[in-house]
Protein backbone atom coordinates (compact mmCIF):
# COMPACT_ATOMS: atom_id res chain seq x y z
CA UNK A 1 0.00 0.00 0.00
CA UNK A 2 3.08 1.91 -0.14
CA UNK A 3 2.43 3.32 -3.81
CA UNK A 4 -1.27 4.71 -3.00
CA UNK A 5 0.84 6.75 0.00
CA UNK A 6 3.31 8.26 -2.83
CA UNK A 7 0.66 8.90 -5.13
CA UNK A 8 -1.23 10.95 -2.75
CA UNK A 9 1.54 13.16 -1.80
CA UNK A 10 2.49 13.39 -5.77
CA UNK A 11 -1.15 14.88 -6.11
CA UNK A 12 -0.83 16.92 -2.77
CA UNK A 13 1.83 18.54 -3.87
CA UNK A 14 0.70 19.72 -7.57
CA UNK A 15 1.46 16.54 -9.58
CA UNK A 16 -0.61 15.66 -12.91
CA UNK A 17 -0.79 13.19 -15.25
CA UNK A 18 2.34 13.99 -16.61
CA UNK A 19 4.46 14.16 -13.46
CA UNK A 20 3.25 10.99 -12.67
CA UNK A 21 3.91 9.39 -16.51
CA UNK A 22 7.55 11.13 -15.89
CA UNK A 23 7.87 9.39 -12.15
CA UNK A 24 6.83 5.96 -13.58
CA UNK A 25 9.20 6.18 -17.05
CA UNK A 26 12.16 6.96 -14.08
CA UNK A 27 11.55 4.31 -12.20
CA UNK A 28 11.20 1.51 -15.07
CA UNK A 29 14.69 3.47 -16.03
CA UNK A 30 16.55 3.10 -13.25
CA UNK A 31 14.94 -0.53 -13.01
CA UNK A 32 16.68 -1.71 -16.48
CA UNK A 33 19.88 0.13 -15.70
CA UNK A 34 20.09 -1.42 -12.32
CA UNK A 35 19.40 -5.20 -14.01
CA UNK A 36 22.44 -4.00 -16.33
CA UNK A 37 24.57 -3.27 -13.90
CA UNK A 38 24.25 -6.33 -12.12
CA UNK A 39 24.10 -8.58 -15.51
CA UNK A 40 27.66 -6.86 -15.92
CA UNK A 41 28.94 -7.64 -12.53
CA UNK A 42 28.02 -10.76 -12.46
CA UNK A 43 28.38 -12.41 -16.10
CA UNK A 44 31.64 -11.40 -16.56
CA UNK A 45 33.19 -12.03 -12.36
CA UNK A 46 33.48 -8.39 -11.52
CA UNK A 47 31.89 -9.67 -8.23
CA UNK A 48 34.91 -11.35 -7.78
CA UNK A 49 37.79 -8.45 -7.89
CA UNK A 50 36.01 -6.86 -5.25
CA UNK A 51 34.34 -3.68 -4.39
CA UNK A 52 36.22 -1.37 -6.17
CA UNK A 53 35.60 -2.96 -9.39
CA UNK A 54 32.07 -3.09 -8.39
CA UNK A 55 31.54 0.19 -7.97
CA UNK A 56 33.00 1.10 -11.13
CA UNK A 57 30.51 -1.07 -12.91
CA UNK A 58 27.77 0.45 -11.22
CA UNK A 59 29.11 4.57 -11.26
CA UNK A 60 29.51 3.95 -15.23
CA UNK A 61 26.24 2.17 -15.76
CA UNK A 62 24.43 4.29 -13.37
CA UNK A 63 26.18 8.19 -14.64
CA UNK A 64 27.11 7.50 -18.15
CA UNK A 65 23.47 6.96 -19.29
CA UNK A 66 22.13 10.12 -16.92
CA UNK A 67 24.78 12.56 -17.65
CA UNK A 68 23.64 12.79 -22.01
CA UNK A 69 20.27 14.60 -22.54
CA UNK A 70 17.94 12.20 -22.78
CA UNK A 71 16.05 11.83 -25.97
CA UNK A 72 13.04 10.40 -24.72
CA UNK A 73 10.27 12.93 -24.06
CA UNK A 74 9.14 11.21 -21.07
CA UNK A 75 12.47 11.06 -19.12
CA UNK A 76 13.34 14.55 -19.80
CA UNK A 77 11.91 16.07 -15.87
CA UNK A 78 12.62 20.02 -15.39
CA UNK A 79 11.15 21.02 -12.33
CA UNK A 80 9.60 24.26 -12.77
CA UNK A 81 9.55 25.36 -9.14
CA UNK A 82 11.97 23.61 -5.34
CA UNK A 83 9.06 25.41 -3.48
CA UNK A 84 6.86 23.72 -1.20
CA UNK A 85 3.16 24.61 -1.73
CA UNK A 86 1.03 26.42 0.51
């Protein structure tokens, strides 16, 4: 019941349709990166030269995708406004 409590507070707080398309595309993002990452790590034994190489894995899979504009429409998120609402 943990989602109904997020949606609520992403409609409290001025979220629409599109926020929410936007929240869901992110999440099923970071979902298929994160399989990546560990499909890397352990496929080809990165698990086994320790943490260091580990972390690599994940910084590159994890920043290299996030750090080019995205060209999907519905991962590109700009928030217009930081400010809570009153």
């Amino acid at each position: 019941m943990g989602w109904v409590h997020r949606l609520g507070q992403l409609l409290s707080f001025g979220g629409d349709s599109k926020a929410l398309v936007k929240t869901i595309c992110g999440n099923v993002f970071g979902i298929v990166i994160g399989w990546i990452a560990l499909l890397i790590i352990f496929k080809y034994g990165v698990a086994d030269m320790g943490p260091g190489a580990i972390a690599s894995v994940v910084g590159v899979t994890v920043f290299l995708p996030s750090s080019s504009p995205p060209s999907n429409r519905c991962l590109r998120c700009q928030p217009t406004s930081t400010a809570m609402p009153r």
